[in-house]
Structures are given as C-alpha cells and as structure tokens.
C-alpha atoms as a PDB file:
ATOM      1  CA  UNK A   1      -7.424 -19.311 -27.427  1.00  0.00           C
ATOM      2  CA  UNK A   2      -4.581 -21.165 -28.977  1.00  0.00           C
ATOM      3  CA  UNK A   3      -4.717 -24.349 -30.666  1.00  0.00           C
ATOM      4  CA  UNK A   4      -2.115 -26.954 -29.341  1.00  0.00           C
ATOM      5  CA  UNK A   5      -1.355 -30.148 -31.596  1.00  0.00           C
ATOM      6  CA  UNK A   6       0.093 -32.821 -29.356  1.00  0.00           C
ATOM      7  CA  UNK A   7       2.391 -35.289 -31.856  1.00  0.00           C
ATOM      8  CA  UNK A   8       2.624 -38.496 -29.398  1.00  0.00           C
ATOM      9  CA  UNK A   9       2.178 -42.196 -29.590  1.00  0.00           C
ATOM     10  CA  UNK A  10       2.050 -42.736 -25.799  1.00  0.00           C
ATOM     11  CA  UNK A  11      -1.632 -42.497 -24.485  1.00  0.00           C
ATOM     12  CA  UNK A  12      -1.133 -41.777 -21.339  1.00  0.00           C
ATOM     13  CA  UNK A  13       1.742 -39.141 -22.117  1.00  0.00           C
ATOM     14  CA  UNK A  14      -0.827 -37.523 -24.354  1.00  0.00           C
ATOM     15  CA  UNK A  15      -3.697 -37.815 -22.018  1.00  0.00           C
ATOM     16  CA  UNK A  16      -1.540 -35.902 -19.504  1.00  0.00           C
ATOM     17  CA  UNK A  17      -0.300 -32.948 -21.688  1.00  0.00           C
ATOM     18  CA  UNK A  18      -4.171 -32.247 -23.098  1.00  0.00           C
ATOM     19  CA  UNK A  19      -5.650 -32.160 -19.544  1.00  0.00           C
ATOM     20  CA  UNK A  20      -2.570 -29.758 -18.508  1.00  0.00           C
ATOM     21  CA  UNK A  21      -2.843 -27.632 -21.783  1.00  0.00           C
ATOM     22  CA  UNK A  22      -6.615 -27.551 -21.800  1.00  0.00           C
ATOM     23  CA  UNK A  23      -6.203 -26.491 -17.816  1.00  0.00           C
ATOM     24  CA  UNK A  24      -4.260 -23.485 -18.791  1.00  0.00           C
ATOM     25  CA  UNK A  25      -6.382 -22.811 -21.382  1.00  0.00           C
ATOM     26  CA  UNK A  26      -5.993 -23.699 -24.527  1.00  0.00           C
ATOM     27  CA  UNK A  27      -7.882 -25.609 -27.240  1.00  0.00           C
ATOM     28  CA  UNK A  28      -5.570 -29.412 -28.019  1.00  0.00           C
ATOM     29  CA  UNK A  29      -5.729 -32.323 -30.335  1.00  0.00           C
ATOM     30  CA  UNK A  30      -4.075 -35.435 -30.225  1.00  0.00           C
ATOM     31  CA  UNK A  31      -2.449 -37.429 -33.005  1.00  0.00           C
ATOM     32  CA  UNK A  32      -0.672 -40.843 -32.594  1.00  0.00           C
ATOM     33  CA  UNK A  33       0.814 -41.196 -35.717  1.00  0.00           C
ATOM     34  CA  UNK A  34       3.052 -38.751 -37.507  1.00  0.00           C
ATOM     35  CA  UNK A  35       1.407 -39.273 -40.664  1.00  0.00           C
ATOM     36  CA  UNK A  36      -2.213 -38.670 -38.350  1.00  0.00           C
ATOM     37  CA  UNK A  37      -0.411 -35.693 -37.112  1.00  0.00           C
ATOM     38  CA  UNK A  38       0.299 -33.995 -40.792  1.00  0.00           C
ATOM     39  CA  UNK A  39      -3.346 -34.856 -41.648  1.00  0.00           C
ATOM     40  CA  UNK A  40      -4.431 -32.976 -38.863  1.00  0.00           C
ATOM     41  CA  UNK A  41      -2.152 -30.113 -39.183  1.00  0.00           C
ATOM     42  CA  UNK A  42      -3.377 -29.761 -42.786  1.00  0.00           C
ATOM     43  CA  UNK A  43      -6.667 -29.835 -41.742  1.00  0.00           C
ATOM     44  CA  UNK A  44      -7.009 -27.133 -39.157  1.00  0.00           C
ATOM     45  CA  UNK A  45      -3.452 -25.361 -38.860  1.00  0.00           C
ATOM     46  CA  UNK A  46      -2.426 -25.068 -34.873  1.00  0.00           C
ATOM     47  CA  UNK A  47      -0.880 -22.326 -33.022  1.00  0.00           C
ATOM     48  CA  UNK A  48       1.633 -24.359 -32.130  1.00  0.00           C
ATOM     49  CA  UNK A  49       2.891 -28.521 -32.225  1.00  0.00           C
ATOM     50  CA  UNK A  50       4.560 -30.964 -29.312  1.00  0.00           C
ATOM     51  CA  UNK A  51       6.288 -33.484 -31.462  1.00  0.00           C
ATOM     52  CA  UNK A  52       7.647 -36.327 -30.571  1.00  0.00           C
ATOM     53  CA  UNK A  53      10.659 -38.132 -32.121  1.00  0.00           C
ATOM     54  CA  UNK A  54      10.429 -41.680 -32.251  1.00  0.00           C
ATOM     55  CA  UNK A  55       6.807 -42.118 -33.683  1.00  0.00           C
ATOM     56  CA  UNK A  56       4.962 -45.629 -34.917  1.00  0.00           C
ATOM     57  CA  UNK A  57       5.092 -44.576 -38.611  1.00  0.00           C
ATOM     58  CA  UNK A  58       7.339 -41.352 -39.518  1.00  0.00           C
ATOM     59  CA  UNK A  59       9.864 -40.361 -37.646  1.00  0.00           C
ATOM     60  CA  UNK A  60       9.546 -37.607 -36.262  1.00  0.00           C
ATOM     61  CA  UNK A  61      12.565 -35.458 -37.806  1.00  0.00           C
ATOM     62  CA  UNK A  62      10.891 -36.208 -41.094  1.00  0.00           C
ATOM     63  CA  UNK A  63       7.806 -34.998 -39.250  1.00  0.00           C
ATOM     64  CA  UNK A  64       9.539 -31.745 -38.521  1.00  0.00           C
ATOM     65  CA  UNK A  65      11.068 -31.890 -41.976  1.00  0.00           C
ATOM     66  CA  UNK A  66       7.528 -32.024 -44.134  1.00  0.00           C
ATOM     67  CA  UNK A  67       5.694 -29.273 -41.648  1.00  0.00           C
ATOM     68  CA  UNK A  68       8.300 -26.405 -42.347  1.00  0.00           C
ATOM     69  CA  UNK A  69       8.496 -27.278 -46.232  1.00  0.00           C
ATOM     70  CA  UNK A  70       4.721 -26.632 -46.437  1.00  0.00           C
ATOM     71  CA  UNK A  71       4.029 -22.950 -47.452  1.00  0.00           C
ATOM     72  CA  UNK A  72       1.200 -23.283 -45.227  1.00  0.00           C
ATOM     73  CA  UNK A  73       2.609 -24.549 -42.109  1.00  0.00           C
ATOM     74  CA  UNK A  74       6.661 -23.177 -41.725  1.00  0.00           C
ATOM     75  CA  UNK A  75       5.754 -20.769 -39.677  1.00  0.00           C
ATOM     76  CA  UNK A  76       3.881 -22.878 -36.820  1.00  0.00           C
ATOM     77  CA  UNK A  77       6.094 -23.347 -33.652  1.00  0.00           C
ATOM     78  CA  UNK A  78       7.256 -26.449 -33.201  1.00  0.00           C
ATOM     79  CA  UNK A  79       8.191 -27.641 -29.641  1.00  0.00           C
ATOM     80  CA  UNK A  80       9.969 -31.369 -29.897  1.00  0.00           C
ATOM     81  CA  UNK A  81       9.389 -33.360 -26.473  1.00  0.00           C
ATOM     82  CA  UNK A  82      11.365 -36.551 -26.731  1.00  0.00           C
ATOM     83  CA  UNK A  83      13.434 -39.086 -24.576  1.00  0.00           C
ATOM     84  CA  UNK A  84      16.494 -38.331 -26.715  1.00  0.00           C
ATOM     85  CA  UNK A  85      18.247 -35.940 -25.005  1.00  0.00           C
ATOM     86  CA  UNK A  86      21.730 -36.225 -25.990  1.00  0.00           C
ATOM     87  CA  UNK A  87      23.365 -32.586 -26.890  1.00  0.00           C
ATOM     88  CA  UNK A  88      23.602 -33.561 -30.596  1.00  0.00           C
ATOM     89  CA  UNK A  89      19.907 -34.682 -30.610  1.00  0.00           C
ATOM     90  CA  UNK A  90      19.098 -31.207 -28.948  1.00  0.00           C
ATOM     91  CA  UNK A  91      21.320 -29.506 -31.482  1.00  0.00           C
ATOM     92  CA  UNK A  92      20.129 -31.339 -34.518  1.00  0.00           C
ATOM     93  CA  UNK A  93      16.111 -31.073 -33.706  1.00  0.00           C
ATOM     94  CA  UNK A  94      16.489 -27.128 -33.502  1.00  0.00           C
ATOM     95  CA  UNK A  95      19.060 -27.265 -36.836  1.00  0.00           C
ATOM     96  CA  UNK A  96      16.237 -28.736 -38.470  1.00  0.00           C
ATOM     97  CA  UNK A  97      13.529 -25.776 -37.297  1.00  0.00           C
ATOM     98  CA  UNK A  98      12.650 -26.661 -34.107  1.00  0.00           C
ATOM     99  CA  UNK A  99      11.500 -23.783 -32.027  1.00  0.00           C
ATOM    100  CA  UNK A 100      12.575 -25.890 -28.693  1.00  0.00           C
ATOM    101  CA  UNK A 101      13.328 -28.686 -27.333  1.00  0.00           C
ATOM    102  CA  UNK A 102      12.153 -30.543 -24.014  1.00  0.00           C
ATOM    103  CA  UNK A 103      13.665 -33.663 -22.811  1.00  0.00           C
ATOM    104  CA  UNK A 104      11.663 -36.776 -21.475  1.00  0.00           C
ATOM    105  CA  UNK A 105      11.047 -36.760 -18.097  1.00  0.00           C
ATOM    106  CA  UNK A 106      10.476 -33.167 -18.089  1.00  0.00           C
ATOM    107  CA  UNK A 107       8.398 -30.945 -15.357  1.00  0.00           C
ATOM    108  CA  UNK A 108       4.635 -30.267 -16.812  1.00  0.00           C
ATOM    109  CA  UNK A 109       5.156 -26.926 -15.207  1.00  0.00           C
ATOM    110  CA  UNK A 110       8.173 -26.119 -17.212  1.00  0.00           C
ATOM    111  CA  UNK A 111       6.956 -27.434 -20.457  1.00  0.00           C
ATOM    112  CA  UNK A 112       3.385 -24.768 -19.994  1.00  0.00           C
ATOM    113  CA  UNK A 113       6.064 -22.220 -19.583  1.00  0.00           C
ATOM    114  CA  UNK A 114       7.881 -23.170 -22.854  1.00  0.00           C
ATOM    115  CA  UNK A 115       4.626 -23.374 -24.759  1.00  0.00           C
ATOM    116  CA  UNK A 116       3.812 -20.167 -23.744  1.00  0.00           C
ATOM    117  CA  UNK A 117       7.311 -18.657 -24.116  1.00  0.00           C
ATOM    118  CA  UNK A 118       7.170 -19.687 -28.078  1.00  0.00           C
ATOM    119  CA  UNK A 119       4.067 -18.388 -28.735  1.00  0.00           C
ATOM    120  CA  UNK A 120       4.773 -14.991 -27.075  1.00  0.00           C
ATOM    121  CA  UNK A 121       7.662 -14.996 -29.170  1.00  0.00           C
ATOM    122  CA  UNK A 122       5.528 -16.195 -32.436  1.00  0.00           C
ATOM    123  CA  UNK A 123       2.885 -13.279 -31.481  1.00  0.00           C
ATOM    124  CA  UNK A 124       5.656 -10.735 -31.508  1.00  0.00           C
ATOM    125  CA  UNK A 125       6.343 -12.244 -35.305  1.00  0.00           C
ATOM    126  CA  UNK A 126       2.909 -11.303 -36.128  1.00  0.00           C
ATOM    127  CA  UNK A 127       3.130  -7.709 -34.947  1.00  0.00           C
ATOM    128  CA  UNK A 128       2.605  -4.872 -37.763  1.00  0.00           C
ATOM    129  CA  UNK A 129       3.747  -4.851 -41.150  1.00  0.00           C
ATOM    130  CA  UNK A 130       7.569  -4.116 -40.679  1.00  0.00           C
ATOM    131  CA  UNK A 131      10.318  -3.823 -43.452  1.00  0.00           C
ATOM    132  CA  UNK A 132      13.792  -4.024 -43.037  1.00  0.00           C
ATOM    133  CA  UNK A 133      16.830  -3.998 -45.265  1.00  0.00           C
ATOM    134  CA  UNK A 134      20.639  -4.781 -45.288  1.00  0.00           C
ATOM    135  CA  UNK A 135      22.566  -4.501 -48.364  1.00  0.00           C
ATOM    136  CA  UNK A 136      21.060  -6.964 -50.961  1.00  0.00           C
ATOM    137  CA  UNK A 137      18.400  -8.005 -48.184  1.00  0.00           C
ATOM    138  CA  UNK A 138      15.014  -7.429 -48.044  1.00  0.00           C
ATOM    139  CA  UNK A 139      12.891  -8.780 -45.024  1.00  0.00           C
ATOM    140  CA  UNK A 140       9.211  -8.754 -44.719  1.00  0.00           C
ATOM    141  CA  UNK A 141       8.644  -9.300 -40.994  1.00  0.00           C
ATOM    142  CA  UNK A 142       4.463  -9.895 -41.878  1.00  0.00           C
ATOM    143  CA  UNK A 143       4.919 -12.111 -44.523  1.00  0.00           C
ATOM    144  CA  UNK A 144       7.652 -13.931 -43.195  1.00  0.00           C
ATOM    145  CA  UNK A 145       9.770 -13.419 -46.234  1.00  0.00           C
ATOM    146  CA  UNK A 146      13.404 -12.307 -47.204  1.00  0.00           C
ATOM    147  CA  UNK A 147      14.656 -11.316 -50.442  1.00  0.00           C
ATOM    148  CA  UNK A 148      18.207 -11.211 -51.881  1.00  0.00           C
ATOM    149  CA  UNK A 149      18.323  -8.664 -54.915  1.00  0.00           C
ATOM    150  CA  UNK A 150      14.366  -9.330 -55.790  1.00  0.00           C
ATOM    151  CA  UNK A 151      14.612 -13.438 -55.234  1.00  0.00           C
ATOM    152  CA  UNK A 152      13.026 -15.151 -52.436  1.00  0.00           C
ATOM    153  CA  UNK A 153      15.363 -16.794 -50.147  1.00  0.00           C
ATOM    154  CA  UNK A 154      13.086 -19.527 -47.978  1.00  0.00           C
ATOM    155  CA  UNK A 155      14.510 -19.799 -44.185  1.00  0.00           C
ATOM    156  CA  UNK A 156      13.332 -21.558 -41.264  1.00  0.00           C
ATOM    157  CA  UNK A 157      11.465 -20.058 -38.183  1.00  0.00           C
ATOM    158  CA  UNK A 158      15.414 -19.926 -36.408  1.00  0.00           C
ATOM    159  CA  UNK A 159      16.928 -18.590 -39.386  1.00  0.00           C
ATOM    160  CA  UNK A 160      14.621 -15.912 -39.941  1.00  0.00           C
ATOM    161  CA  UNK A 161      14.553 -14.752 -36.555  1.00  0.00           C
ATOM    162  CA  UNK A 162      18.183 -15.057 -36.591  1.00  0.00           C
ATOM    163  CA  UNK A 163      18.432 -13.113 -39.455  1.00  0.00           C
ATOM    164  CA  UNK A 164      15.712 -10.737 -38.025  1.00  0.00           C
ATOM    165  CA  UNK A 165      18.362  -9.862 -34.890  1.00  0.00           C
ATOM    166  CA  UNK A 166      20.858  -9.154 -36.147  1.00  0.00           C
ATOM    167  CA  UNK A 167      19.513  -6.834 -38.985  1.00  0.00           C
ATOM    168  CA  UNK A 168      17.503  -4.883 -36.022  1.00  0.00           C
ATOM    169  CA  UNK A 169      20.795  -5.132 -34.146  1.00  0.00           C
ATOM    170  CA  UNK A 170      23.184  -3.651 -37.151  1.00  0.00           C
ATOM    171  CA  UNK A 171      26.455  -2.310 -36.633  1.00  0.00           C
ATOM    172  CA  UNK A 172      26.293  -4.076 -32.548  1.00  0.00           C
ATOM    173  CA  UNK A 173      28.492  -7.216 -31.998  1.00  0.00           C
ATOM    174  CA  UNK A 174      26.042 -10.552 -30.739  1.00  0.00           C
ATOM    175  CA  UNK A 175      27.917 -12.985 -28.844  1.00  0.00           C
ATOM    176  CA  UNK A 176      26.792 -16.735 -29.039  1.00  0.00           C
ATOM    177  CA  UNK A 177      24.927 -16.440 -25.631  1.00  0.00           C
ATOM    178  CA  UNK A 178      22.691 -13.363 -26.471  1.00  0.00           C
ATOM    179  CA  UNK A 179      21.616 -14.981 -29.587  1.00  0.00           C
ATOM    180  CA  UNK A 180      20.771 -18.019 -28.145  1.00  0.00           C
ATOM    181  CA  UNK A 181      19.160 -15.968 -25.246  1.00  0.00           C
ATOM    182  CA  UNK A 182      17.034 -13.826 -27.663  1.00  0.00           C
ATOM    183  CA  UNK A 183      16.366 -16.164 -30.970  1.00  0.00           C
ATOM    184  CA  UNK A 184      16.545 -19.374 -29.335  1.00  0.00           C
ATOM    185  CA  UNK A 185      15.103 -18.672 -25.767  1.00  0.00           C
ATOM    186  CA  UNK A 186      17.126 -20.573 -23.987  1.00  0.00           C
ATOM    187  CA  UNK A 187      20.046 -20.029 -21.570  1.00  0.00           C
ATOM    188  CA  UNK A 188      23.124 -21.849 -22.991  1.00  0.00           C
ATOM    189  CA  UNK A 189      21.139 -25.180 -22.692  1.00  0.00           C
ATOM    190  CA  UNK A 190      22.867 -26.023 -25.743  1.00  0.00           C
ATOM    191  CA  UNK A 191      25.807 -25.444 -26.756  1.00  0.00           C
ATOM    192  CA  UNK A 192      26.810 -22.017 -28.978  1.00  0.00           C
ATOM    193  CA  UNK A 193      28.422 -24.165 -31.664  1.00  0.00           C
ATOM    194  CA  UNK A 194      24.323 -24.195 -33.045  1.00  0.00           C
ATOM    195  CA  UNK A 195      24.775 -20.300 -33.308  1.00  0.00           C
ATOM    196  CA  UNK A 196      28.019 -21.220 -35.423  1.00  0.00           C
ATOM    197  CA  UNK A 197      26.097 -24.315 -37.169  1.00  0.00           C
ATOM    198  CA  UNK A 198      22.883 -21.956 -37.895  1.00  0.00           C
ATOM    199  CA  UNK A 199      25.083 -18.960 -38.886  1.00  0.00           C
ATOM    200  CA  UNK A 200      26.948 -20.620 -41.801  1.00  0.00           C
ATOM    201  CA  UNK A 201      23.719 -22.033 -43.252  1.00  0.00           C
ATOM    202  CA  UNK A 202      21.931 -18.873 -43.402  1.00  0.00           C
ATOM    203  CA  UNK A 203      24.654 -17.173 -44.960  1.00  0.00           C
ATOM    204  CA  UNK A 204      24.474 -20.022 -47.486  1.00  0.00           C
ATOM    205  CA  UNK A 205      21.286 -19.650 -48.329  1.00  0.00           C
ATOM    206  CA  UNK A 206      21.819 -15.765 -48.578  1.00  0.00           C
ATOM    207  CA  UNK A 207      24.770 -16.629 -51.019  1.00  0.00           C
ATOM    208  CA  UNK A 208      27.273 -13.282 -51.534  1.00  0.00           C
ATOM    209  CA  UNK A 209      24.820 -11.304 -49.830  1.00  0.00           C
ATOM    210  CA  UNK A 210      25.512 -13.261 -47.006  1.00  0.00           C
ATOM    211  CA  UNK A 211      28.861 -11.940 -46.536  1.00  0.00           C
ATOM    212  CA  UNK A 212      27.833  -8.700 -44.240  1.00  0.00           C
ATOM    213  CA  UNK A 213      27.390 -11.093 -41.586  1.00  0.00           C
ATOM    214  CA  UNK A 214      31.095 -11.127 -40.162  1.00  0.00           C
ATOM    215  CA  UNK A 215      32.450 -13.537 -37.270  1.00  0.00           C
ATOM    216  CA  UNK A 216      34.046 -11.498 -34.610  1.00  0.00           C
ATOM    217  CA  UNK A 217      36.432 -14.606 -33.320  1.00  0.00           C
ATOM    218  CA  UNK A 218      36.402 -15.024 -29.952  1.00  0.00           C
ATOM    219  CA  UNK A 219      32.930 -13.110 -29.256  1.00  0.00           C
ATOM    220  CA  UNK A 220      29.879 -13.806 -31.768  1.00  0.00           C
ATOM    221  CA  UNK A 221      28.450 -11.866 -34.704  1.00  0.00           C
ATOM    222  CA  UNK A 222      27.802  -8.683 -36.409  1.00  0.00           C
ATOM    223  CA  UNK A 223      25.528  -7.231 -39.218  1.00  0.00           C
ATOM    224  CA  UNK A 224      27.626  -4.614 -41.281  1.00  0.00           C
ATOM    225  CA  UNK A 225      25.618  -2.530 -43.148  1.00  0.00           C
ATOM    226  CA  UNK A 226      27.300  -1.518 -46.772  1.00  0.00           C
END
C-alpha cells in the first residue's frame, strides 16, 4: 500500500484529498507547513508527495528544492497541486524536479489517475538491476545513478529518466512530443520548449560527454553512440 504525503495548508483541501486517497487505497499524511512537511518526509519517507506552492512558511519551490537535494528523498515522486497555473509556473515546477503538475480547481478523479500514473512509472524505476552505457556514461537504473568517466553526475527524477530514454532509445530520433509523452507523461500540456530547457541542462551536467546527445532541428533528439 503506498504512502501518500499531502503538502497543503488548506484544511478542507487536505481533508478532501486523504478521504479520496485513503478510498482508493492508500495509506496518507497531512502536513500544513512546508517545514512540517520535510519533518515528516524525513521521518517516514512516502511513496509519493502532493505539494503545494504557496505554503504558510516555505515556499513550496524551496520545498521541492530541499526534498530532491536529500540523498534520501530525490527519488520520491513529487506531484505539485497549486492554483498557479500559468505555463511558466507549469514549466518551472517540473524544471525544478517535479514529476507533475495539477492545477487548482482540478477533477479528484483526474488527480487519482495522476497519482497512480507516477507511481507506475516510479515502480518501473525500481525494476531489476539494469546497466546501461553510452560513450563516457554509465547509468545504474537500481541505484539511480549515472557516471561520466568514473564520477558521479547527480540528476533529477526528469533528467534521469530523460537520460534513461534516450540511451534505451540510441541511434532513434525523439521528437519533443514523444519525450514529453514517455518521460513526462503528459500530452503536450506544456509546451516542448521544457524538452529544450531540460535537454541543455542535462547535457551540462554531463559536461563533454554530453555532446552525443545531438538536436535534430526541426524534430527532437537523438543519442549517438561513439
């Protein structure tokens, strides 16, 4: 049974999401602070958090920011449900390692189906031991890990599963839609220029190594294989 933190300052809102949750069967608790929230996480690590933005005490970017810095926690989903639902709000909560994002009002239905989208996708993560290499990259699909010539390279959930793609997918072209079909889970809800945004940071972070990624203009992505 999964083990849903809910990340809200509004009672009732909270109320609402436990007794749908706890209806489809999972296991919830409740935090109305975002500092009451990282306590909580810390204490018992969850399956998976609802976080919302605009909390009493820490916002909740920072929130976001401090849960997939933790060695302990980066690899919990993280669903934001907020009122801000501008497309650069969307954008920037899943830049910064959301797993998804739901915009206030949203259908109860819809959100049970996004909780239990994510956490198919994060059970799929935890499959068997699985390692894969491109050129100076090493990934370590149970550990969560990546490697660039022997040095670990930390990535968010996104960029790993980004990274993850299109390593399975070598040598075969991604366009911007499939990716955000397949590592983001949503149907252009937001706009491909994340795919661009998340792209250009991961080959940052992979440094030279980094450079086997190659933009096909007009279309999406590639992994070439040296």
């Amino acid at each position: 049974m999964a083990r849903i933190l809910i990340v809200e300052d509004e009672q009732d809102l909270a109320g609402l999401l436990e007794y749908n949750l706890r209806a489809a069967g999972f296991e919830t608790e409740a935090a109305g602070t975002g500092a009451g929230g990282l306590a909580k996480a810390r204490a018992q690590t969850p399956d998976l958090v609802l976080l919302d933005l605009m909390l009493p005490d820490v916002a909740g970017g920072e929130v976001l920011r401090m849960l997939k810095s933790d060695p302990e926690l980066r690899k919990v989903p993280v669903v934001i449900v907020s009122a801000k639902g501008q497309e650069a709000d969307r954008i920037q909560g899943l830049e910064q390692g959301a797993d998804d994002y739901v915009v206030k009002p949203f259908s109860v239905r819809e959100l049970m189906l996004r909780v239990k989208a994510v956490l198919r996708r994060s059970d799929m993560e935890e499959g068997p031991a699985s390692q894969l290499a491109a050129g100076d990259i090493q990934l370590d699909t149970s550990r969560h890990q990546v490697r660039v010539k022997g040095e670990e390279v930390v990535l968010t959930a996104l960029e790993f599963r980004l990274l993850r793609t299109l390593i399975e997918r070598s040598g075969r072209v991604q366009t911007r839609e499939v990716l955000l079909s397949d590592v983001w889970g949503i149907q252009a809800e937001i706009h491909t220029r994340t795919v661009d945004t998340h792209i250009k940071r991961l080959r940052e972070k992979l440094g030279p190594a980094g450079d086997i990624i190659e933009t096909i203009r007009g279309v999406g992505y590639k992994l070439e294989t040296p």
